[in-house]
Protein backbone atom coordinates (compact mmCIF):
# COMPACT_ATOMS: atom_id res chain seq x y z
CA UNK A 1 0.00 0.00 0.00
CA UNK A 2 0.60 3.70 -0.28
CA UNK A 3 2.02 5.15 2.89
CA UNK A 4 1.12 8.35 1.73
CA UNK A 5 -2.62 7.68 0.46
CA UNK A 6 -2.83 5.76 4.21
CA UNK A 7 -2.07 8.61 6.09
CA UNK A 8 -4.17 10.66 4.17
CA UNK A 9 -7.05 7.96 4.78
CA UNK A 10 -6.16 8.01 8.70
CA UNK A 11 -6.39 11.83 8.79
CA UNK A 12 -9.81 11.61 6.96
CA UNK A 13 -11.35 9.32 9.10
CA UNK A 14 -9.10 10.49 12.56
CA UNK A 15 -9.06 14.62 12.32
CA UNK A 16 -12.39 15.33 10.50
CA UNK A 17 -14.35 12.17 10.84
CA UNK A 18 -14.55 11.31 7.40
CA UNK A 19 -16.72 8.03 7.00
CA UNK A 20 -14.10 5.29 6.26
CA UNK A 21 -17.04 3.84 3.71
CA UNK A 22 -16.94 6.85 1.83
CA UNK A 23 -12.83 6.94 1.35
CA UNK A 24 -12.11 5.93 -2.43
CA UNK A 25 -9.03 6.89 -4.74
CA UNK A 26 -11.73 9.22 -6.49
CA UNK A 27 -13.24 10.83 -3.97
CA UNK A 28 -13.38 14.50 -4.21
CA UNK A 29 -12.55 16.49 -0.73
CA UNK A 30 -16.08 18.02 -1.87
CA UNK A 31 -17.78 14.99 -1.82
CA UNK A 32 -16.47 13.94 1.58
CA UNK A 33 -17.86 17.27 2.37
CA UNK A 34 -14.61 18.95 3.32
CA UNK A 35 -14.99 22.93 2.76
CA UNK A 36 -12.34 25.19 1.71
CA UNK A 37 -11.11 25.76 4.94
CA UNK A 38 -10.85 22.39 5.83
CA UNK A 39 -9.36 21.72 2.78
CA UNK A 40 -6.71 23.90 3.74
CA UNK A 41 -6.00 22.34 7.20
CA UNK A 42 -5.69 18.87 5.55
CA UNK A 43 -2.90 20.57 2.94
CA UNK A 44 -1.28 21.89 6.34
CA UNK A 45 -1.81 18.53 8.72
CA UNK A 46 -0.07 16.72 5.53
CA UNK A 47 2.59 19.64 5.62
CA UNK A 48 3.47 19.07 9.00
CA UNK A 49 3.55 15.13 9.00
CA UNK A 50 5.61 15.07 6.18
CA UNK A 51 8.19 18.01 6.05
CA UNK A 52 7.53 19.10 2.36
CA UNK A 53 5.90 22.15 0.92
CA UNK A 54 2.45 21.84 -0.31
CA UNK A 55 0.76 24.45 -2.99
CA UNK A 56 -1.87 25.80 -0.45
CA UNK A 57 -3.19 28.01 -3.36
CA UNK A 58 -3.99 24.76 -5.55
CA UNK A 59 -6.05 23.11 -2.34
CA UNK A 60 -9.56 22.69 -3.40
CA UNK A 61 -12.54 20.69 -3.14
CA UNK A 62 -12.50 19.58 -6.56
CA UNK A 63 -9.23 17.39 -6.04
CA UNK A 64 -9.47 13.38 -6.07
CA UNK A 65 -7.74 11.89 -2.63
CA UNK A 66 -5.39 10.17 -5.29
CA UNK A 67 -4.39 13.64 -6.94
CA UNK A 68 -3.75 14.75 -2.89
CA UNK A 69 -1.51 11.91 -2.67
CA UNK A 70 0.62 12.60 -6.17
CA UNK A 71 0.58 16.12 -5.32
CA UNK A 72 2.49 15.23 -1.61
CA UNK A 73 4.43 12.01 -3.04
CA UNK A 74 5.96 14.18 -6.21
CA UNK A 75 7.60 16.99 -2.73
CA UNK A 76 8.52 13.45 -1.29
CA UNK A 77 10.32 12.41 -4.31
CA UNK A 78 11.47 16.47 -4.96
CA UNK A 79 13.04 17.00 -1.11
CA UNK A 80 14.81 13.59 -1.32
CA UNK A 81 12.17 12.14 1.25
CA UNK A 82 11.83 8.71 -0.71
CA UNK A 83 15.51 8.34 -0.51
CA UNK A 84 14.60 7.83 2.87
CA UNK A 85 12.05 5.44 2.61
CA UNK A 86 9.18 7.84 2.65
CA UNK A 87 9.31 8.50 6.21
CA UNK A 88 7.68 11.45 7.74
CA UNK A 89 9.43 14.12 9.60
């Protein structure tokens, strides 16, 4: 599995009590009825768990839990994170 699209799944389900049923690749953060300011403070949680930058300005309900993942496993890759075996900060 994903480490990356797991923690995103436990952060779902753990900080903002996402329904685990409702978790799929292609959910939108819309759909699981995250707002734009939640939206936000998932970009930042994932910040802070994983020590890489995030493009706050491109947060937004419209992206797929798998494009969330790409979009934090491409800084992974960038800051040399992967080297490492993808652990977090």
């Amino acid at each position: 599995m994903d480490p990356v699209y797991d923690h995103l799944v436990t952060v779902l389900t753990d900080k903002f009590e996402v329904d685990a049923k409702e978790i799929r690749p292609d959910s939108t953060l819309g759909a699981l009825e995250l707002d734009s300011l939640a939206v936000v403070e998932l970009y930042v949680t994932l910040q802070e768990h994983w020590g890489v930058p995030l493009d706050e300005d491109g947060a937004t309900a419209e992206l797929t839990l798998e494009q969330v993942a790409q979009a934090v496993s491409a800084q992974l890759t960038v800051e040399g994170v992967a080297d490492r075996g993808g652990a977090p900060q």
